[in-house]
PDB file of N, CA and C in Angstrom:
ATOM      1  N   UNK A   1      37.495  44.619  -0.715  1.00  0.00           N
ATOM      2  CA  UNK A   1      37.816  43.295  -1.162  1.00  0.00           C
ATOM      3  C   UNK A   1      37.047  42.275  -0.327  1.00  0.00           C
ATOM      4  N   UNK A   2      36.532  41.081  -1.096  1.00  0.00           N
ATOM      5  CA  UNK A   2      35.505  40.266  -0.375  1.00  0.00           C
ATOM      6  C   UNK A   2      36.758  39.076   0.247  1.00  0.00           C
ATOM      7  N   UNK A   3      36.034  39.144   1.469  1.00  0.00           N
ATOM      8  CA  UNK A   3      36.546  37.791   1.625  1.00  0.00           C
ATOM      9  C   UNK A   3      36.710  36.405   1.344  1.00  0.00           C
ATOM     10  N   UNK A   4      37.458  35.475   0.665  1.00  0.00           N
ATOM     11  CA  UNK A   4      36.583  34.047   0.600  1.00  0.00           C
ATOM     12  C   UNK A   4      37.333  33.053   1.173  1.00  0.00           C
ATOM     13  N   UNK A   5      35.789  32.415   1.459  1.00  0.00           N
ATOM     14  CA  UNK A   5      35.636  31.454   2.744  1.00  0.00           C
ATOM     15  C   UNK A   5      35.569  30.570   2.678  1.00  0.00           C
ATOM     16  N   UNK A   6      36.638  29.383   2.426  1.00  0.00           N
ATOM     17  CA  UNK A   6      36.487  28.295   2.146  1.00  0.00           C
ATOM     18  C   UNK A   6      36.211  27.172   3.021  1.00  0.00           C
ATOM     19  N   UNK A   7      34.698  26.984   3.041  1.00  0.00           N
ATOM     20  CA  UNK A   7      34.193  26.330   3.330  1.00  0.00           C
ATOM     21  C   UNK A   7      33.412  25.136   3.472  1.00  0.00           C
ATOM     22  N   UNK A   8      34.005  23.787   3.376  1.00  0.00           N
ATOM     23  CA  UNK A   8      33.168  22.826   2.803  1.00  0.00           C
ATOM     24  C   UNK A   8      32.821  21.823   3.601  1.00  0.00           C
ATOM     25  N   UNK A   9      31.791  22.274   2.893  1.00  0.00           N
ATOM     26  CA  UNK A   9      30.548  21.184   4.446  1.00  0.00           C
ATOM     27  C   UNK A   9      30.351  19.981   3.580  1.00  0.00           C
ATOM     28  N   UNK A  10      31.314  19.110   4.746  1.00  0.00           N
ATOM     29  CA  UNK A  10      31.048  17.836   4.532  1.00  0.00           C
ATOM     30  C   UNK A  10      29.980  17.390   5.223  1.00  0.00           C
ATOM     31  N   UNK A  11      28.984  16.355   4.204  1.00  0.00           N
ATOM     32  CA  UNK A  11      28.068  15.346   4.561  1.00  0.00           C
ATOM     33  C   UNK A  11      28.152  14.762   5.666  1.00  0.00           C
ATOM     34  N   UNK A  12      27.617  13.882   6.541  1.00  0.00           N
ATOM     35  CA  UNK A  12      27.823  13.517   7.590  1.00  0.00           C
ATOM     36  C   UNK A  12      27.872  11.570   6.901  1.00  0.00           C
ATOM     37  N   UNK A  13      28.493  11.005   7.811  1.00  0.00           N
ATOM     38  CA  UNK A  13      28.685   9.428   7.058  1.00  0.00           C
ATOM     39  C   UNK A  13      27.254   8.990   6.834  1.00  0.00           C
ATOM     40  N   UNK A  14      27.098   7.715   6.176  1.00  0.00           N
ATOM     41  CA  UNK A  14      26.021   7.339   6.008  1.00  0.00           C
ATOM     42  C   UNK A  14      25.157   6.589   7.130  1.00  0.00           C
ATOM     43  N   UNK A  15      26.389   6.462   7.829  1.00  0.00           N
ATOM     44  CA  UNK A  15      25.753   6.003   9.363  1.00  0.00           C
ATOM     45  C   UNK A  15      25.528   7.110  10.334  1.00  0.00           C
ATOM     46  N   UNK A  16      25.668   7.395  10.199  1.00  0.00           N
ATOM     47  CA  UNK A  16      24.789   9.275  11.094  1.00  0.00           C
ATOM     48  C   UNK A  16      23.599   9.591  10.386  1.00  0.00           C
ATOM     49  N   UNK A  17      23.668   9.304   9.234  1.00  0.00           N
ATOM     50  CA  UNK A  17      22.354  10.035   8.250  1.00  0.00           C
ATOM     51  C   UNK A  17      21.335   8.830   8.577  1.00  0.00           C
ATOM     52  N   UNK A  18      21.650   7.377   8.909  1.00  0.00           N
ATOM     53  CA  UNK A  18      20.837   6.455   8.967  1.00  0.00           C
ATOM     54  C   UNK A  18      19.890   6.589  10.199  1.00  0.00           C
ATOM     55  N   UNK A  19      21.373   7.032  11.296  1.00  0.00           N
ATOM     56  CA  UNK A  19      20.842   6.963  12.648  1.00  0.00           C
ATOM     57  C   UNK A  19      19.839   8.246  13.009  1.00  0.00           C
ATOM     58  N   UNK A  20      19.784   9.345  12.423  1.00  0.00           N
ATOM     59  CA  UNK A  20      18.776  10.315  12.522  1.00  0.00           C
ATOM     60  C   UNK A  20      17.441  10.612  11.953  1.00  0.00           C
ATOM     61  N   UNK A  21      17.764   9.633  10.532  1.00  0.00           N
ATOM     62  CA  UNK A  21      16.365   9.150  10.149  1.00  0.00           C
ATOM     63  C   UNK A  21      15.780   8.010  10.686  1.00  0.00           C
ATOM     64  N   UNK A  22      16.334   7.280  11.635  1.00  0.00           N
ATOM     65  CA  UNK A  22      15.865   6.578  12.295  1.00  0.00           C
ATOM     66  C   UNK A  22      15.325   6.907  13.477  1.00  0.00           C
ATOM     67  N   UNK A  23      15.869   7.587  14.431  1.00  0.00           N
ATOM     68  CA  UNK A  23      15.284   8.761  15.615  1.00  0.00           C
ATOM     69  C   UNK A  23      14.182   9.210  15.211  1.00  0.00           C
ATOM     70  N   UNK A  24      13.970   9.654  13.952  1.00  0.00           N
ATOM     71  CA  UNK A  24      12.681  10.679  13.342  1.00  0.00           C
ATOM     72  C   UNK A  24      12.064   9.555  13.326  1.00  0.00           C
ATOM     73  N   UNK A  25      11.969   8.346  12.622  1.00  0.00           N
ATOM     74  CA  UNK A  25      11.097   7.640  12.509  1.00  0.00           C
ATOM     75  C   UNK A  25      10.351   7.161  14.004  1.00  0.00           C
ATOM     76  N   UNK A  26      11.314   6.767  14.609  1.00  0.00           N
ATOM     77  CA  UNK A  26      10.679   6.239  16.000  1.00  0.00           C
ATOM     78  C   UNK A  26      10.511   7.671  17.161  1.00  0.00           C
ATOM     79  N   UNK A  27      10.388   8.961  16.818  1.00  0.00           N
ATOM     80  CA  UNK A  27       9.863   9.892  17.434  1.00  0.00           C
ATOM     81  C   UNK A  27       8.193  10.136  16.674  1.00  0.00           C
ATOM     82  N   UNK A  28       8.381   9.615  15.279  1.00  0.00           N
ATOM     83  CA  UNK A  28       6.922  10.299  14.638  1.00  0.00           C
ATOM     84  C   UNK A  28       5.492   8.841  15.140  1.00  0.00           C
ATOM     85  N   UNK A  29       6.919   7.656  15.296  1.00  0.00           N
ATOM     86  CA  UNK A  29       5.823   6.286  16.132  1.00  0.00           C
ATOM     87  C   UNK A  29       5.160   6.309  17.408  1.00  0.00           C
ATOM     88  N   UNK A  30       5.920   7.313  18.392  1.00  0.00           N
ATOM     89  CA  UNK A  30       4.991   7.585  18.969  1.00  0.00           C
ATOM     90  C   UNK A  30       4.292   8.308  19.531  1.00  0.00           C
ATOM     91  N   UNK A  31       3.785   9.277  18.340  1.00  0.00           N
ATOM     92  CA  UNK A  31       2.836  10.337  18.416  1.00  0.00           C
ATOM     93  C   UNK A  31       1.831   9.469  17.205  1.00  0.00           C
ATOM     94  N   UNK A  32       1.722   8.514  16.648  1.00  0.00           N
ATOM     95  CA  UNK A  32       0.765   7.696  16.184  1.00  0.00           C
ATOM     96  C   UNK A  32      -0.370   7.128  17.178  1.00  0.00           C
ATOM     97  N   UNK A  33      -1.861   7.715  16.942  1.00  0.00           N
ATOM     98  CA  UNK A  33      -2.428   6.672  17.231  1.00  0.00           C
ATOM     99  C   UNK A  33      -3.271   5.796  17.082  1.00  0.00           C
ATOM    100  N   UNK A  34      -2.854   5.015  18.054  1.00  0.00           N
ATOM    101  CA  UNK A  34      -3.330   3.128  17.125  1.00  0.00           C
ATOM    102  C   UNK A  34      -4.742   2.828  17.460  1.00  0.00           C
ATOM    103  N   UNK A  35      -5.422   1.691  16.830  1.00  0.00           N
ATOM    104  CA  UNK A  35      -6.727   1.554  16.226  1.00  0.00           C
ATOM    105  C   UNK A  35      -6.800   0.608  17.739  1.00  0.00           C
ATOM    106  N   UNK A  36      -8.024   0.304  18.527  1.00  0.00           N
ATOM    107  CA  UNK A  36      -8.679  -0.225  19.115  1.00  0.00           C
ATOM    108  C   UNK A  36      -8.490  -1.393  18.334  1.00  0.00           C
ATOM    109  N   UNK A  37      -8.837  -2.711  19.740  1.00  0.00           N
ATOM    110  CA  UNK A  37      -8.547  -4.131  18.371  1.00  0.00           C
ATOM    111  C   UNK A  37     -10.039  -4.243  18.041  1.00  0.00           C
ATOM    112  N   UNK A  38     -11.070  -4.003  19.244  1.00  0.00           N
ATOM    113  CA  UNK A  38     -12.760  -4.315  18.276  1.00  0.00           C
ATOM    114  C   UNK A  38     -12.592  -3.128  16.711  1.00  0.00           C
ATOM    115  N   UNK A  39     -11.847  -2.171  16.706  1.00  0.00           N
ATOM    116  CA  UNK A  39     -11.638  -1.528  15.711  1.00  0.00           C
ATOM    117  C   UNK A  39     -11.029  -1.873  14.452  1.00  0.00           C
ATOM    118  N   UNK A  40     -10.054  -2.825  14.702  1.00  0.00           N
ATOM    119  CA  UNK A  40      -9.094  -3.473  13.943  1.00  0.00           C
ATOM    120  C   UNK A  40      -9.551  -4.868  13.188  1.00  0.00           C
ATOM    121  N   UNK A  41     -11.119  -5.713  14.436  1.00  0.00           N
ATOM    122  CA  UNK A  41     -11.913  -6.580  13.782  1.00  0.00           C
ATOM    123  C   UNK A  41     -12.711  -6.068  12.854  1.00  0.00           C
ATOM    124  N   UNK A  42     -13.611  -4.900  13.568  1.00  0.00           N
ATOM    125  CA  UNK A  42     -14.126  -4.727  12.347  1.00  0.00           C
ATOM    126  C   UNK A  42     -14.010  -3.777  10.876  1.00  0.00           C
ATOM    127  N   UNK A  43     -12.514  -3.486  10.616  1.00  0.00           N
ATOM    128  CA  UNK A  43     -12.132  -3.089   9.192  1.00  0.00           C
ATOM    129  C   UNK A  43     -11.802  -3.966   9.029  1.00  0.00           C
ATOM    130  N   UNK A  44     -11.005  -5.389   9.452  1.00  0.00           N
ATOM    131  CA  UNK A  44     -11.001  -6.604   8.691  1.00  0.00           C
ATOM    132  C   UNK A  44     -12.174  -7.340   8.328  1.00  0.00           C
ATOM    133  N   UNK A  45     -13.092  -6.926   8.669  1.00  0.00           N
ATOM    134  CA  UNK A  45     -14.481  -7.543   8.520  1.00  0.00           C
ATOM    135  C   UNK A  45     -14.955  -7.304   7.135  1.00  0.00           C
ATOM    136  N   UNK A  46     -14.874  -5.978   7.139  1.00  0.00           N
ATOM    137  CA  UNK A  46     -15.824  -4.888   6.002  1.00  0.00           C
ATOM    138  C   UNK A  46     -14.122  -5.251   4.787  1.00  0.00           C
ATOM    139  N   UNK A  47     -13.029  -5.732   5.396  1.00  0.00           N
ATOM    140  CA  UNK A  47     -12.230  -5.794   4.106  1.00  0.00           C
ATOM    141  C   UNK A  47     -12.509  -7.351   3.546  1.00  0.00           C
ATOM    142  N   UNK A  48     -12.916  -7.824   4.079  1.00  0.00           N
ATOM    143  CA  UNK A  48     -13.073  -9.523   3.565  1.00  0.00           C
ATOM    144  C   UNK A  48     -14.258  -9.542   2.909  1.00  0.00           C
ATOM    145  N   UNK A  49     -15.322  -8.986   3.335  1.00  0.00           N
ATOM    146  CA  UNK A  49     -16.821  -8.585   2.785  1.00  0.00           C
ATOM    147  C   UNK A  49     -16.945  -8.301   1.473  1.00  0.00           C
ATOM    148  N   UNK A  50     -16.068  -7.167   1.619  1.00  0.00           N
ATOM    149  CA  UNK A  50     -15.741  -6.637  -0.225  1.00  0.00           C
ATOM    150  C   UNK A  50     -14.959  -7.439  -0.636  1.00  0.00           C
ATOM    151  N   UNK A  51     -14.392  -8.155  -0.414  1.00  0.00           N
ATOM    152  CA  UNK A  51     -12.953  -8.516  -1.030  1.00  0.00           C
ATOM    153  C   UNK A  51     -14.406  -9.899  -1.562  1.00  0.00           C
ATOM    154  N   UNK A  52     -15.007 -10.300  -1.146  1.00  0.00           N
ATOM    155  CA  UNK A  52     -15.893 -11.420  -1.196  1.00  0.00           C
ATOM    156  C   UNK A  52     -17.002 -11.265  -2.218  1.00  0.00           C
ATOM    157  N   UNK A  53     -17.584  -9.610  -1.995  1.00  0.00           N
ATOM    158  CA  UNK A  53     -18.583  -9.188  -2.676  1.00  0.00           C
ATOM    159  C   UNK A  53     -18.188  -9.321  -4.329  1.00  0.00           C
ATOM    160  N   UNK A  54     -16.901  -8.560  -4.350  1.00  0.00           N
ATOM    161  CA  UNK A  54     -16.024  -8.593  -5.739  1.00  0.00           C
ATOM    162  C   UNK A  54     -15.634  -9.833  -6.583  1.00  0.00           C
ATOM    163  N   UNK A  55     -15.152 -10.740  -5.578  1.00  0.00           N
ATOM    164  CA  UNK A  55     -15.019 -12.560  -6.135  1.00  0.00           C
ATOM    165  C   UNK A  55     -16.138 -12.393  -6.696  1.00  0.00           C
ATOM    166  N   UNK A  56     -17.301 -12.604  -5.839  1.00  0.00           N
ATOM    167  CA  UNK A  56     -18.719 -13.256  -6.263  1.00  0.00           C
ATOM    168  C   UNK A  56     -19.097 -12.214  -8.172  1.00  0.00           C
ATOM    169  N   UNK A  57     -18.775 -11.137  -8.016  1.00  0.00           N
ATOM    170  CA  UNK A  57     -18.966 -10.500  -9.467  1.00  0.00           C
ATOM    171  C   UNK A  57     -18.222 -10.655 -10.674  1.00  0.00           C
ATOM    172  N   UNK A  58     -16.842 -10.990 -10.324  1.00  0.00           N
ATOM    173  CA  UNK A  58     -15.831 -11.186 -10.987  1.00  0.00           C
ATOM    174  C   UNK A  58     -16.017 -12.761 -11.795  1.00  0.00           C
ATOM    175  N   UNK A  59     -16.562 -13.550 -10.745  1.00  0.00           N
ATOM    176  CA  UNK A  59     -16.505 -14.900 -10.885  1.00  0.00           C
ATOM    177  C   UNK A  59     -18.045 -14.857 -12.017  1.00  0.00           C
ATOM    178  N   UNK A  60     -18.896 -13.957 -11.503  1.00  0.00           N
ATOM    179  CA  UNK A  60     -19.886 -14.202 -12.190  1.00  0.00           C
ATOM    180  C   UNK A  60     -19.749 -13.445 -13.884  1.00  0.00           C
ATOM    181  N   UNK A  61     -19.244 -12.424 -13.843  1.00  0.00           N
ATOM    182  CA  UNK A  61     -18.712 -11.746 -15.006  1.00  0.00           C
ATOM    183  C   UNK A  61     -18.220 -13.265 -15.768  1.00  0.00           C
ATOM    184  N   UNK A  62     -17.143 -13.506 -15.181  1.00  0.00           N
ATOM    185  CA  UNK A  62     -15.741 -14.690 -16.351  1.00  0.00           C
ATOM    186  C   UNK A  62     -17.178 -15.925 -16.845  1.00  0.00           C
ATOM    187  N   UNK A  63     -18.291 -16.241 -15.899  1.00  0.00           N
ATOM    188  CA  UNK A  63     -18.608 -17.356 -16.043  1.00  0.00           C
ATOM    189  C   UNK A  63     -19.651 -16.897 -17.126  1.00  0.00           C
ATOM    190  N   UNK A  64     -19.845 -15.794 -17.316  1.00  0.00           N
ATOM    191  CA  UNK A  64     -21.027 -15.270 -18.403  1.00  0.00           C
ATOM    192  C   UNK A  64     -20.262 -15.523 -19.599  1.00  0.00           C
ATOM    193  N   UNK A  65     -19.257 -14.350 -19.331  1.00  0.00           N
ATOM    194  CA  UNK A  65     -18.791 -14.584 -20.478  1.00  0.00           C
ATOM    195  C   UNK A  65     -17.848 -15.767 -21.519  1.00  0.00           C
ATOM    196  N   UNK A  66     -18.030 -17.095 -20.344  1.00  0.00           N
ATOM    197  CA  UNK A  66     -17.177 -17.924 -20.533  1.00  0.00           C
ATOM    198  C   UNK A  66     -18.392 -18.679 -21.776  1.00  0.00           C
ATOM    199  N   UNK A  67     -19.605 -18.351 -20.895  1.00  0.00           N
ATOM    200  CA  UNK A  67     -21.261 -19.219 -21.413  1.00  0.00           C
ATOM    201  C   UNK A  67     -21.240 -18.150 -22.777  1.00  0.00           C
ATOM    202  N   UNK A  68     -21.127 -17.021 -22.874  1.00  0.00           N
ATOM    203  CA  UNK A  68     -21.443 -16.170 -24.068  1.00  0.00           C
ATOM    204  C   UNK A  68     -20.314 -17.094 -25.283  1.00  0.00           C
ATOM    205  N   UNK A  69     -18.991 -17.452 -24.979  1.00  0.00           N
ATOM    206  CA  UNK A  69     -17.918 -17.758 -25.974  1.00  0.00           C
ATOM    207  C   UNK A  69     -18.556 -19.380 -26.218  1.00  0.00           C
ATOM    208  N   UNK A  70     -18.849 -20.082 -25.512  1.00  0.00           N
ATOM    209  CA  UNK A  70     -19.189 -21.201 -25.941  1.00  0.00           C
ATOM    210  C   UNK A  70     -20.413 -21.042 -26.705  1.00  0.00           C
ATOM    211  N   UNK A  71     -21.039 -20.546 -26.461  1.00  0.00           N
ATOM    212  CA  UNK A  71     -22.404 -20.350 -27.615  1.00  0.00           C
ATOM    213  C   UNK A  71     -22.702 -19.892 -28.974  1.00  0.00           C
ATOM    214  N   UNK A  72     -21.208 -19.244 -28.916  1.00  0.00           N
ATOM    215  CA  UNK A  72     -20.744 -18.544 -30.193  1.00  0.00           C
ATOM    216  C   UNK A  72     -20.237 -19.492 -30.910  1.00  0.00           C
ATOM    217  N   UNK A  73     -18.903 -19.837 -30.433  1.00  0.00           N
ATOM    218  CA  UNK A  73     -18.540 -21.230 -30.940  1.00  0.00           C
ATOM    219  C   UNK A  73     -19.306 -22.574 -31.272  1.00  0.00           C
ATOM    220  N   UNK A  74     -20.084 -22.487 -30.654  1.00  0.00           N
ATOM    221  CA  UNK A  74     -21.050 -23.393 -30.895  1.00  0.00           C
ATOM    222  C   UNK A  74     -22.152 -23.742 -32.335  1.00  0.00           C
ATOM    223  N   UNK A  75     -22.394 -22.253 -32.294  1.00  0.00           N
ATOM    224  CA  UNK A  75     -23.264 -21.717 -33.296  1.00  0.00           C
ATOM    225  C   UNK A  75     -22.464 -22.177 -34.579  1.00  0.00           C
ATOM    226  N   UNK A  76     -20.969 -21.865 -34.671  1.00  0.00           N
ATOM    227  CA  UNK A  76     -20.553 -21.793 -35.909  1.00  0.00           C
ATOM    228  C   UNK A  76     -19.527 -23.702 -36.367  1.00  0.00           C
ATOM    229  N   UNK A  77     -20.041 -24.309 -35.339  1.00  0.00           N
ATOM    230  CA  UNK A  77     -19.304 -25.586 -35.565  1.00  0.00           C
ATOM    231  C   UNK A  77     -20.971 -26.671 -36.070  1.00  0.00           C
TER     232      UNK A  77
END
């Protein structure tokens, strides 16, 4: 005959579950490591660059095609 084992595993509160995913978090922070700041200038550098390069295409794209719609319209008035 089997034994049975009544056993019920309660959850732990939500404030225990908070506080241990919080431990994990600030144990995995500091085994992170962090960027040099001349490192940190220059990926903000190369991110403004593109971010700049893209305006300048974007802007030039809308303004073509802003010149393509007026010419059309134009044609037919």
């Amino acid at each position: 005959m089997a034994k049975q084992v009544n056993k019920e595993e309660k959850k732990p509160n939500i404030f225990v579950r908070m506080g241990r995913k919080l431990k994990e978090t600030f144990s995995e922070l500091k085994r992170v490591t962090w960027p040099t700041f001349p490192k940190v200038v220059k990926s903000t550098c190369v991110v403004i660059v593109v971010v700049v390069v893209f305006l300048v295409v974007v802007t030039g794209i809308n303004y073509g095609l802003q010149e393509l719609l007026n010419l059309i319209t134009s044609i037919g008035a």
